[in-house]
C-alpha atoms as a PDB file:
ATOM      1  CA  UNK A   1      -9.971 -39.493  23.228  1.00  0.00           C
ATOM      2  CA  UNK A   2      -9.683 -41.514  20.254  1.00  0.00           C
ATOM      3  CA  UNK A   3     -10.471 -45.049  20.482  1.00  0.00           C
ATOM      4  CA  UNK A   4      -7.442 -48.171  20.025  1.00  0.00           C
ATOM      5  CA  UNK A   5      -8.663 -49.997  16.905  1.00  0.00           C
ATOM      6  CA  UNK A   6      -8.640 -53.097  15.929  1.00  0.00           C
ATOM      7  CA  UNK A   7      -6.332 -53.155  13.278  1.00  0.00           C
ATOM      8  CA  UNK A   8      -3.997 -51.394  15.463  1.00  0.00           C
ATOM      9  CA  UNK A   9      -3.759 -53.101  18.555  1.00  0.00           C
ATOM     10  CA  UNK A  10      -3.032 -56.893  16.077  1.00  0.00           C
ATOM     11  CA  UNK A  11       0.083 -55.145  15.247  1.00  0.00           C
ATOM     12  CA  UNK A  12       0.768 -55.216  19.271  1.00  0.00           C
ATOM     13  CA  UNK A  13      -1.174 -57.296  20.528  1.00  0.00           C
ATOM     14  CA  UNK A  14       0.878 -59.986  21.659  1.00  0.00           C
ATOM     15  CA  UNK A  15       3.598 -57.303  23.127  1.00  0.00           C
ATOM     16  CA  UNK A  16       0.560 -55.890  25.337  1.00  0.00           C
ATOM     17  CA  UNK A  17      -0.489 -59.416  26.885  1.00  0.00           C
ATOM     18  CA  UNK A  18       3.110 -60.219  27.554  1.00  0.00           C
ATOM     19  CA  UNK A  19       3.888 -56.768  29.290  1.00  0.00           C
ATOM     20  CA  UNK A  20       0.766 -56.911  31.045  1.00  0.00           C
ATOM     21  CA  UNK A  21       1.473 -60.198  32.485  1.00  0.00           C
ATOM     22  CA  UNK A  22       4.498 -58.852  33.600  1.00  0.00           C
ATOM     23  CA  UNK A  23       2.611 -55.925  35.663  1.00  0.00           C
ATOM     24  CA  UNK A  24       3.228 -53.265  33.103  1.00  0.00           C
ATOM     25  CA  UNK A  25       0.241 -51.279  31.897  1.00  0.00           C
ATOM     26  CA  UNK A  26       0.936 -50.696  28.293  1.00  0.00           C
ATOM     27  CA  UNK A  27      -1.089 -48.467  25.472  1.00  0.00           C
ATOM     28  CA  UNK A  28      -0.878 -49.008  21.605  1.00  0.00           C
ATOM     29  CA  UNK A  29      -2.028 -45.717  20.720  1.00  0.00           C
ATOM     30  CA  UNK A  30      -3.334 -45.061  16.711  1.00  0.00           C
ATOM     31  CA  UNK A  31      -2.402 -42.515  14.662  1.00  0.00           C
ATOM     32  CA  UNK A  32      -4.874 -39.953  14.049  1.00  0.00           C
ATOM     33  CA  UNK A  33      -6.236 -40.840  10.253  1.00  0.00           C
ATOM     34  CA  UNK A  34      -5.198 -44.488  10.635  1.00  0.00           C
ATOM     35  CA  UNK A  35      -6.298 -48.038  10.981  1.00  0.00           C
ATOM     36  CA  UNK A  36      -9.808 -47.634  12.753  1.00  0.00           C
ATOM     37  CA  UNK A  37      -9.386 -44.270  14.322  1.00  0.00           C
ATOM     38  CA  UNK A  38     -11.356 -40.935  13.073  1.00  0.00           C
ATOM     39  CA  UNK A  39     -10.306 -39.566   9.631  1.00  0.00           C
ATOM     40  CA  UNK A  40     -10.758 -35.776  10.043  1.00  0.00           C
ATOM     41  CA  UNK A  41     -10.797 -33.724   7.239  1.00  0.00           C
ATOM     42  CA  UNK A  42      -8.207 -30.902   6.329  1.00  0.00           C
ATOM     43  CA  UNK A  43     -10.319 -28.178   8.456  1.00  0.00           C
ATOM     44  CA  UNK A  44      -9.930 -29.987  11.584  1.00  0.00           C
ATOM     45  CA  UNK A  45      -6.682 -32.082  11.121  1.00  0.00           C
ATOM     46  CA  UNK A  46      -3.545 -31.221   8.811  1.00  0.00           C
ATOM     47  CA  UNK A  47      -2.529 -34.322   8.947  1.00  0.00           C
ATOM     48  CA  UNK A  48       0.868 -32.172   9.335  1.00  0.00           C
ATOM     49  CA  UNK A  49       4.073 -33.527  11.708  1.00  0.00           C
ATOM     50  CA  UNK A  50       2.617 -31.108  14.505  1.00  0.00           C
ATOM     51  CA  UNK A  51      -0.570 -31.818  14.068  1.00  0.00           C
ATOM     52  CA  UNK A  52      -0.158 -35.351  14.612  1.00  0.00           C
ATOM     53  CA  UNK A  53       2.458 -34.774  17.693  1.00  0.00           C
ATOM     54  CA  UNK A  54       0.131 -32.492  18.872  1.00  0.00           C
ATOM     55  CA  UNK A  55      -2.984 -35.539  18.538  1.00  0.00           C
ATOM     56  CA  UNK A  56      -0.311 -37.750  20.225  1.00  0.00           C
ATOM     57  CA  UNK A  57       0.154 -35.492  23.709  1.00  0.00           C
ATOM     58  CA  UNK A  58      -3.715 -35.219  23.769  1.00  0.00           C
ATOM     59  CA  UNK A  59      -3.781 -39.217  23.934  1.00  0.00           C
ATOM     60  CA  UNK A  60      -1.339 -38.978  26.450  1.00  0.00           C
ATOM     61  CA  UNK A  61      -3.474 -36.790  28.604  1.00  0.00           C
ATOM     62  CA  UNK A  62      -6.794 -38.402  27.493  1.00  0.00           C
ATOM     63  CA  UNK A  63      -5.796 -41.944  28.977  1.00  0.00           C
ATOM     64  CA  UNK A  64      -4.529 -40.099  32.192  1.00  0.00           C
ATOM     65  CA  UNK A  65      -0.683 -41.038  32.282  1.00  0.00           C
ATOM     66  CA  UNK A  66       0.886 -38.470  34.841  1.00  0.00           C
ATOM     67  CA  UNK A  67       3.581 -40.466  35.220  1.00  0.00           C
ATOM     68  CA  UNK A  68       6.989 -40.041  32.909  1.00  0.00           C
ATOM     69  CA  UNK A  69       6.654 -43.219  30.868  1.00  0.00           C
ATOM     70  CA  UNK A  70       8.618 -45.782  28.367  1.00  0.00           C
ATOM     71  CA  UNK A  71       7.893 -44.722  24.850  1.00  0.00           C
ATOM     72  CA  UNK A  72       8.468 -47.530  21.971  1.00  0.00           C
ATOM     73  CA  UNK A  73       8.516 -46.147  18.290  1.00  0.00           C
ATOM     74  CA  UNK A  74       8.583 -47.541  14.959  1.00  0.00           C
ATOM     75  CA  UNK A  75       8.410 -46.405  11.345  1.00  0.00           C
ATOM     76  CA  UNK A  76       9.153 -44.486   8.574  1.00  0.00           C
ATOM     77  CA  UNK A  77       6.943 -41.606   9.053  1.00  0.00           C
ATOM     78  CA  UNK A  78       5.090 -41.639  12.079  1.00  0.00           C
ATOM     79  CA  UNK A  79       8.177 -42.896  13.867  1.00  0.00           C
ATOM     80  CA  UNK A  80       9.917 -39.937  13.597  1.00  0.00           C
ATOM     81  CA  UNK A  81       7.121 -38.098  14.658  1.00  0.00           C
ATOM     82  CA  UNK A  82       7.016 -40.069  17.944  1.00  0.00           C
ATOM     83  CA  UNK A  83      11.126 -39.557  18.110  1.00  0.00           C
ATOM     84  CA  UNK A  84      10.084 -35.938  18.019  1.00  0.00           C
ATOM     85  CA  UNK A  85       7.586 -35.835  20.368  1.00  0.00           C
ATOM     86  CA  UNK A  86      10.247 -37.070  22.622  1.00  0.00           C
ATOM     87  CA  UNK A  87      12.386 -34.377  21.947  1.00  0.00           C
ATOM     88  CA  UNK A  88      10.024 -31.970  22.606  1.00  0.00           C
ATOM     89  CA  UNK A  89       8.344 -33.547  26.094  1.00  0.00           C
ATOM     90  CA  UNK A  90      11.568 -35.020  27.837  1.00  0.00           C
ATOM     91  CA  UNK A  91       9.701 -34.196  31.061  1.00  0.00           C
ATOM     92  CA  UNK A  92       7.332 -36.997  29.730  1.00  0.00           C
ATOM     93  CA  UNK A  93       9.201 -39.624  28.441  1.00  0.00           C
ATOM     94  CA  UNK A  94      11.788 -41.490  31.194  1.00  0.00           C
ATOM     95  CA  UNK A  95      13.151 -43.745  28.358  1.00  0.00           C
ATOM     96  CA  UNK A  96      12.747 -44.528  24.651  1.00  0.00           C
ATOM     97  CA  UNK A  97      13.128 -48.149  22.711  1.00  0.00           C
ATOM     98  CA  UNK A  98      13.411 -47.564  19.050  1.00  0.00           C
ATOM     99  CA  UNK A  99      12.408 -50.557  16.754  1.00  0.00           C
ATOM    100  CA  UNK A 100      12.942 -50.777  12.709  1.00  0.00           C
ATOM    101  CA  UNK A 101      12.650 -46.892  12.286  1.00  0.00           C
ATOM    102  CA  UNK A 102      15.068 -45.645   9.585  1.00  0.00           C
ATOM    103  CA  UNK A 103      17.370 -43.602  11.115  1.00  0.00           C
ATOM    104  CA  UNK A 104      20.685 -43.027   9.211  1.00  0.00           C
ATOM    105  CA  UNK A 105      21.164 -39.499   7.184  1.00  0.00           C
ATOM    106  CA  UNK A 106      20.756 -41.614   3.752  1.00  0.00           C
ATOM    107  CA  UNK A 107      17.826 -43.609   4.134  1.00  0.00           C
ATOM    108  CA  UNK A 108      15.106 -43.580   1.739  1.00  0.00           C
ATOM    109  CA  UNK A 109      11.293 -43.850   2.120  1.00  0.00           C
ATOM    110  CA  UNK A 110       9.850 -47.463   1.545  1.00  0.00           C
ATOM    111  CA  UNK A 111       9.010 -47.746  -2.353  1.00  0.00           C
ATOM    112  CA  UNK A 112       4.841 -47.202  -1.404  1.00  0.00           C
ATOM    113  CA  UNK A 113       5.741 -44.087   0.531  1.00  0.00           C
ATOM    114  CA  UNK A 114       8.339 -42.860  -1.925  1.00  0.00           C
ATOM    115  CA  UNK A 115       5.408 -43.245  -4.602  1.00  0.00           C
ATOM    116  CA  UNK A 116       4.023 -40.180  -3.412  1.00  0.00           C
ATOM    117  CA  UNK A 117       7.061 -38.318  -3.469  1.00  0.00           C
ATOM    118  CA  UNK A 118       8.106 -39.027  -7.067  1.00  0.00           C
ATOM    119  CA  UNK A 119       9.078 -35.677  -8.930  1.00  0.00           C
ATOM    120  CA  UNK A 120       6.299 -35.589 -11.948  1.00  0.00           C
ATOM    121  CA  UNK A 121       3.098 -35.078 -10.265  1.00  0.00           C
ATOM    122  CA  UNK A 122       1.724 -37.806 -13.030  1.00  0.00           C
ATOM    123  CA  UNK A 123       3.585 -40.660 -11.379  1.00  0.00           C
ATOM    124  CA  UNK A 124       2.133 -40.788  -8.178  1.00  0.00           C
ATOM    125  CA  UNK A 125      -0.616 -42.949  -7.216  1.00  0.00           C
ATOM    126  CA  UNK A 126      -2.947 -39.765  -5.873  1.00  0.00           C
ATOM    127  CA  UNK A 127      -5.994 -40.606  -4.614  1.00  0.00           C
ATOM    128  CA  UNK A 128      -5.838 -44.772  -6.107  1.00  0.00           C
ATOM    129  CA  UNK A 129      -6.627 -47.246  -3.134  1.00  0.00           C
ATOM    130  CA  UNK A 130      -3.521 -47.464  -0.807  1.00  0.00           C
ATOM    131  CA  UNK A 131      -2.906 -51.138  -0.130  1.00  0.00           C
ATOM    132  CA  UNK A 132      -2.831 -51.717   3.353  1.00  0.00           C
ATOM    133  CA  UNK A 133      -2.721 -55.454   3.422  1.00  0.00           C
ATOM    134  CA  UNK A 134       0.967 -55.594   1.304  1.00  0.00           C
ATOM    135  CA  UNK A 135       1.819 -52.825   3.174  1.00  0.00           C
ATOM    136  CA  UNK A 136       2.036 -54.905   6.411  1.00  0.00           C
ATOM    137  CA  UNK A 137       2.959 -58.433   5.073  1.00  0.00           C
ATOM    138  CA  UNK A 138       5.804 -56.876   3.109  1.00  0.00           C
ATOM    139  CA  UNK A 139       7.961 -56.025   5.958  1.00  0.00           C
ATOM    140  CA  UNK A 140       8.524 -59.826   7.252  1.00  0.00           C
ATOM    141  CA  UNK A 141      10.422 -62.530   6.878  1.00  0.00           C
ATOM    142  CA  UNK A 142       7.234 -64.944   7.269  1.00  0.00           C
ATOM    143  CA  UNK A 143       3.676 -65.666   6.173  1.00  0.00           C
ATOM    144  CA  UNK A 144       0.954 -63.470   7.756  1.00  0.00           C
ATOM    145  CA  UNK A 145      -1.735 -65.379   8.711  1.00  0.00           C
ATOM    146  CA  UNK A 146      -5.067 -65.070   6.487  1.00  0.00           C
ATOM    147  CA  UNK A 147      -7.438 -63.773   9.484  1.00  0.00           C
ATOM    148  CA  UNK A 148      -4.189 -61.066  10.399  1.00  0.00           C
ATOM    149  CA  UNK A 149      -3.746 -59.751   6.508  1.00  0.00           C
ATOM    150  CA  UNK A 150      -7.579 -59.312   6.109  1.00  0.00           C
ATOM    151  CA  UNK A 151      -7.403 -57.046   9.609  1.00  0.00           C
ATOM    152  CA  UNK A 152      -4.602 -55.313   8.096  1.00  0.00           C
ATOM    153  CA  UNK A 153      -6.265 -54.707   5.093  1.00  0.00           C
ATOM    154  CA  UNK A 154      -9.436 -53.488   6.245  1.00  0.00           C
ATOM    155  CA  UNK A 155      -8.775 -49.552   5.775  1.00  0.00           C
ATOM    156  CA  UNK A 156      -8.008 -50.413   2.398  1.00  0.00           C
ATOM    157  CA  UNK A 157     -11.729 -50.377   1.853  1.00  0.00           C
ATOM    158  CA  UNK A 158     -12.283 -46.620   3.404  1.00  0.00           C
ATOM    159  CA  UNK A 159     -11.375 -44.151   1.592  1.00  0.00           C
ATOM    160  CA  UNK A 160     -10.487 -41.724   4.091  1.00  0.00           C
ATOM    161  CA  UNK A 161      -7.497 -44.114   5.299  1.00  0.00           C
ATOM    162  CA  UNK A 162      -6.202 -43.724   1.800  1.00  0.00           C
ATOM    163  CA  UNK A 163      -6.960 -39.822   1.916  1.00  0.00           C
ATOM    164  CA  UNK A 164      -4.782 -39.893   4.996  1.00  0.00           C
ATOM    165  CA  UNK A 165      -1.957 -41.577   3.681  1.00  0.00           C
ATOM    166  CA  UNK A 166      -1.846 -39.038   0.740  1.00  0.00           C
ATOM    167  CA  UNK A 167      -2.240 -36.055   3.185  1.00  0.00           C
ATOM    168  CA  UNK A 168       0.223 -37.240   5.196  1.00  0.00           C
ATOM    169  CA  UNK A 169       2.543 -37.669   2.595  1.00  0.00           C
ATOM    170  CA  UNK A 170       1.683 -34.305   0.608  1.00  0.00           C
ATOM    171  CA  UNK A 171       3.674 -32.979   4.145  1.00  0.00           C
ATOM    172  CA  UNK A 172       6.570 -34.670   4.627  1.00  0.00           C
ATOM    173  CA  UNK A 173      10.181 -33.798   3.492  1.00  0.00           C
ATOM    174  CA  UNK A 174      11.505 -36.894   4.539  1.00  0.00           C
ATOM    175  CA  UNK A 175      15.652 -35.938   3.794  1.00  0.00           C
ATOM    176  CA  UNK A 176      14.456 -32.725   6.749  1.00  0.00           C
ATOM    177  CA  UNK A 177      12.354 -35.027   8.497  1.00  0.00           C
ATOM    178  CA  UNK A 178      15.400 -37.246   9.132  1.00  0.00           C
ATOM    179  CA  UNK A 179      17.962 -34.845   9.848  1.00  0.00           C
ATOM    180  CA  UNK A 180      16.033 -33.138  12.245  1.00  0.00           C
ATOM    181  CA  UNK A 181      15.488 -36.166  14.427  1.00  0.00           C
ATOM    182  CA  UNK A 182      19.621 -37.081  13.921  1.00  0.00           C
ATOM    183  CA  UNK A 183      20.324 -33.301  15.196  1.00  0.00           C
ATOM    184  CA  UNK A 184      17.690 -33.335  18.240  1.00  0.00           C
ATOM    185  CA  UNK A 185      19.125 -36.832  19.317  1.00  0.00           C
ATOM    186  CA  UNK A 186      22.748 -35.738  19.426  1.00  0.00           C
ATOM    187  CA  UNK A 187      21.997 -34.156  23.158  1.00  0.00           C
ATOM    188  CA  UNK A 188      19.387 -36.210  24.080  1.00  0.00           C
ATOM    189  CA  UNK A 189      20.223 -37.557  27.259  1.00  0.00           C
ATOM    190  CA  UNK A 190      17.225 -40.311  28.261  1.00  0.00           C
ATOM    191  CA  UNK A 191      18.072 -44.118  28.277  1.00  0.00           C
ATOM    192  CA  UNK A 192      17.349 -45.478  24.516  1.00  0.00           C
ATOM    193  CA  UNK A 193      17.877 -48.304  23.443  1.00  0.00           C
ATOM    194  CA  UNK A 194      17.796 -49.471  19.352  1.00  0.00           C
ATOM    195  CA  UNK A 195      16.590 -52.791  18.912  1.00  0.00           C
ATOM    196  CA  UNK A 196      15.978 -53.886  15.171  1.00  0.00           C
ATOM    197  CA  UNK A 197      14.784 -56.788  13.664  1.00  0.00           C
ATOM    198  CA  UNK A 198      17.631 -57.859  10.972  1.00  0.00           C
ATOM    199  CA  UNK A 199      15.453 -59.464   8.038  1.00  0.00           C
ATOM    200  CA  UNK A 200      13.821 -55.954   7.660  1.00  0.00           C
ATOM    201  CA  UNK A 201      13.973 -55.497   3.605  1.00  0.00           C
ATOM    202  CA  UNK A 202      13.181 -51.902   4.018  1.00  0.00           C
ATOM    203  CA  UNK A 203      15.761 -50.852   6.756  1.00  0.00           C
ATOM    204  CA  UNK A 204      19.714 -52.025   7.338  1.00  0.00           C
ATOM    205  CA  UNK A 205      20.076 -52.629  10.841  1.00  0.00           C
ATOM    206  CA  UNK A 206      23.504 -51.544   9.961  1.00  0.00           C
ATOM    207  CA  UNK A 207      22.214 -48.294   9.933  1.00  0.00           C
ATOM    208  CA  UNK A 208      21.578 -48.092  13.846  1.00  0.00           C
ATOM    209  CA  UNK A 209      25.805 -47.322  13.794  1.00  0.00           C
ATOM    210  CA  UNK A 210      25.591 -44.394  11.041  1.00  0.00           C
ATOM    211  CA  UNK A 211      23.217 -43.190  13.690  1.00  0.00           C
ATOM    212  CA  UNK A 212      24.703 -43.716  17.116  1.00  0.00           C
ATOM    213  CA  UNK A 213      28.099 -42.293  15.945  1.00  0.00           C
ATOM    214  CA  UNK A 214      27.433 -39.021  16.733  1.00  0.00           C
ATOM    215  CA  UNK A 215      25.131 -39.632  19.871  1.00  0.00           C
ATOM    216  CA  UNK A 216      25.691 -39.915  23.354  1.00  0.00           C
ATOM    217  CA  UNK A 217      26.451 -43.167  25.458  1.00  0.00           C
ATOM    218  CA  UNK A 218      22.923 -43.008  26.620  1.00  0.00           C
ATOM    219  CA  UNK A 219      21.956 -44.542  23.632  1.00  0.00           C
ATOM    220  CA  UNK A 220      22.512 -48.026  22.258  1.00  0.00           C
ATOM    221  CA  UNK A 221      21.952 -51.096  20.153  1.00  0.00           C
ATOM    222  CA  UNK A 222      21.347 -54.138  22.052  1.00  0.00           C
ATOM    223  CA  UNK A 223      21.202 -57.733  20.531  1.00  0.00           C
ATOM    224  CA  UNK A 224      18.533 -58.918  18.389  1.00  0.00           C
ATOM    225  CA  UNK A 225      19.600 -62.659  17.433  1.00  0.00           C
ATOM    226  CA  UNK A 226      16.210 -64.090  16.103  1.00  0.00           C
ATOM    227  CA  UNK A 227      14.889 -63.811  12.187  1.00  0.00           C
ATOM    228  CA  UNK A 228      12.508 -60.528  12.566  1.00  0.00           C
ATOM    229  CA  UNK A 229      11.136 -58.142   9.812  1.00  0.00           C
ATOM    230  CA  UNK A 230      10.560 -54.812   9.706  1.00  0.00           C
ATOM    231  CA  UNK A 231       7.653 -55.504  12.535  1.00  0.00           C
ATOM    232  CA  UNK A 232       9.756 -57.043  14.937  1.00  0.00           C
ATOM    233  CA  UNK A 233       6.767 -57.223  17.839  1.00  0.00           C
ATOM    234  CA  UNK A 234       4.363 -59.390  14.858  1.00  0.00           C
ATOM    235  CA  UNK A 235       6.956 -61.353  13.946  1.00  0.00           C
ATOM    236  CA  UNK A 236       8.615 -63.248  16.847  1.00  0.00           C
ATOM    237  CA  UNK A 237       6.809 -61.153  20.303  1.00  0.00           C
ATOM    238  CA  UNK A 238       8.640 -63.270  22.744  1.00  0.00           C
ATOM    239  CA  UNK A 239      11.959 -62.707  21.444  1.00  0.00           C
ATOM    240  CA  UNK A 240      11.036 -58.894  21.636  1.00  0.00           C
ATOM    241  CA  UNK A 241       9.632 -59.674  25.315  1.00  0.00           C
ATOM    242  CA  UNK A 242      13.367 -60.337  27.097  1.00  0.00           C
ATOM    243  CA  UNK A 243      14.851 -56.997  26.063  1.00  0.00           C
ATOM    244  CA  UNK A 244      12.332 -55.071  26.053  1.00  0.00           C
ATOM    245  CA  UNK A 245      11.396 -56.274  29.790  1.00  0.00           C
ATOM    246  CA  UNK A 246      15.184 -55.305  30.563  1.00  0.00           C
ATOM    247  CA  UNK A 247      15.211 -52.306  29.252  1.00  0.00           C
ATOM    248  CA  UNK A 248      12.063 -51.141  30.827  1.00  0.00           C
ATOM    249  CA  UNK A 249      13.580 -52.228  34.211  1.00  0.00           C
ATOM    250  CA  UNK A 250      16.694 -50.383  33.397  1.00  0.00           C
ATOM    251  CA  UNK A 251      18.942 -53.319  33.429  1.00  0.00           C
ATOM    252  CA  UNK A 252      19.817 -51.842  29.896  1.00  0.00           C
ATOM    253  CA  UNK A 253      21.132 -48.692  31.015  1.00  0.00           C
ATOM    254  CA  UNK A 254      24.865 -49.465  31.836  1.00  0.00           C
ATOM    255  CA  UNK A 255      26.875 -48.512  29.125  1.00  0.00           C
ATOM    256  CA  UNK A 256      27.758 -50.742  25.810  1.00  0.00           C
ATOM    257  CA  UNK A 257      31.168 -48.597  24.978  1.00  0.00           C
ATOM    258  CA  UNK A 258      32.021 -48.869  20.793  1.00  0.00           C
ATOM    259  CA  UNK A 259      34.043 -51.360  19.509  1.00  0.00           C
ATOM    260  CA  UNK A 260      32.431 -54.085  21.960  1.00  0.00           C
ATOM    261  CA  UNK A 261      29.327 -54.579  19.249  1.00  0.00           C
ATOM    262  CA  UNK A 262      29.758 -56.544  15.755  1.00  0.00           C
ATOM    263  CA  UNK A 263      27.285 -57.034  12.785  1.00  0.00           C
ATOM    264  CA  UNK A 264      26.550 -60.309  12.248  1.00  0.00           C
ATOM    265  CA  UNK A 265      24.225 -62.063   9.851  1.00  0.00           C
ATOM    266  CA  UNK A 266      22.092 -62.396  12.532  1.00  0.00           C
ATOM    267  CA  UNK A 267      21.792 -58.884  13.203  1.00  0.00           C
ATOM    268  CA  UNK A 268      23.847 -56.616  16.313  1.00  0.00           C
ATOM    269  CA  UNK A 269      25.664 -58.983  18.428  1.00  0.00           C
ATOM    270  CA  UNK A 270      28.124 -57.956  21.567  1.00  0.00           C
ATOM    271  CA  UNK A 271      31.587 -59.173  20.974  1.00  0.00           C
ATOM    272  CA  UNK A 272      33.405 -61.268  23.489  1.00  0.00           C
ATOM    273  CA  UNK A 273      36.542 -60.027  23.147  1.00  0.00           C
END
């Protein structure tokens, strides 16, 4: 069973004491490679998509959850990995909230992911220090505080957590990655609910409606009226806390028919008329 780090539960931290205090028991599972977990090397760990779905149902069996259980996702890479994973265990997962995680058939890695992608082998960054501290202050609308970005930026100084971000990278096709997770969702059939924050410089909540046009009424974008970043759960938790307490009760599950939601500046509102 690998161990919840540090750096990984700040990103959630505040979500976990507010579900907990509402009688939920929640998990903020790392990433195999990341934060403060192990970094295996190559022999025992891929650091391949089903390598790291297959880490993800061990977790799920290590921390004893027999129960079908709300999964929450988010991210460019390892996002997707967790929106497959729900693909491929529907007998595990009763519903699904998806926050910032590109989604539409067009979107493009982050700039320090697409680094590694570039086409001439000379322009990417290889094996230079990955910096984890911009990495997570870059997505939000507001200042990190000091004690936060020096947490976040603690793997910068292993070298394995850069080795893992390279590895990881060296395996993705992110154009397949993304159109394999639009194809598996068009019959997916649990209660899912897209909740984005709309001050996310990396991903247009606009987006969420490429996406849900070709998926089932199962799925849907629910109102997010507050200034949130790519990181919605670090930057405003309590304004997170309301929905996400809904949809876990399935008060979300009714359906939101098209035409009755409108882009706003403030993000996806429902219209009134």
């Amino acid at each position: 069973m690998h161990h919840i780090p540090d750096a990984h539960i700040l990103r959630h931290r505040n979500t976990l004491g507010l579900l907990g205090g509402d009688g939920f028991r929640a998990f903020a599972p790392d990433w195999i490679g990341h934060g403060d977990s192990d970094k295996p090397g190559t022999g025992e760990f891929s650091f391949s998509k089903e390598d790291y779905m297959s880490a993800l149902g061990q977790f799920v069996d290590a921390v004893g959850i027999k129960k079908p259980f709300a999964l929450v996702v988010q991210g460019f890479v390892l996002g997707q990995y967790g929106l497959l994973y729900a693909l491929e265990h529907p007998d595990q997962v009763e519903r699904l909230l998806i926050l910032n995680t590109p989604l539409a058939l067009n979107a493009k890695l982050r700039p320090e992911l697409a680094a590694y992608k570039a086409p001439l082998p000379f322009m990417r960054p290889g094996n230079k220090t990955f910096d984890f501290m911009t990495f997570n202050m870059s997505g939000s609308p507001y200042a990190m505080a000091e004690r936060d970005a020096l947490t976040y930026g603690r793997p910068s100084k292993d070298p394995a957590a850069t080795a893992a971000v390279v590895k990881t990278m060296d395996q993705v096709e992110f154009a397949k990655l993304v159109r394999e997770v639009d194809d598996g969702y068009r019959t997916w059939r649990k209660p899912t609910v897209c909740l984005f924050g709309p001050s996310d410089p990396f991903v247009d909540v606009g987006s969420v409606f490429e996406f849900l046009e070709s998926k089932r009424t199962n799925m849907k974008a629910l109102t997010l009226a507050a200034k949130l970043g790519h990181m919605p759960q670090e930057d405003y938790p309590e304004a997170l806390h309301e929905p996400m307490i809904k949809w876990l009760r399935g008060e979300t599950d009714t359906d939101i028919k098209q035409g009755q939601l409108k882009m706003t500046k403030y993000g996806v509102m429902e219209s009134k008329n």
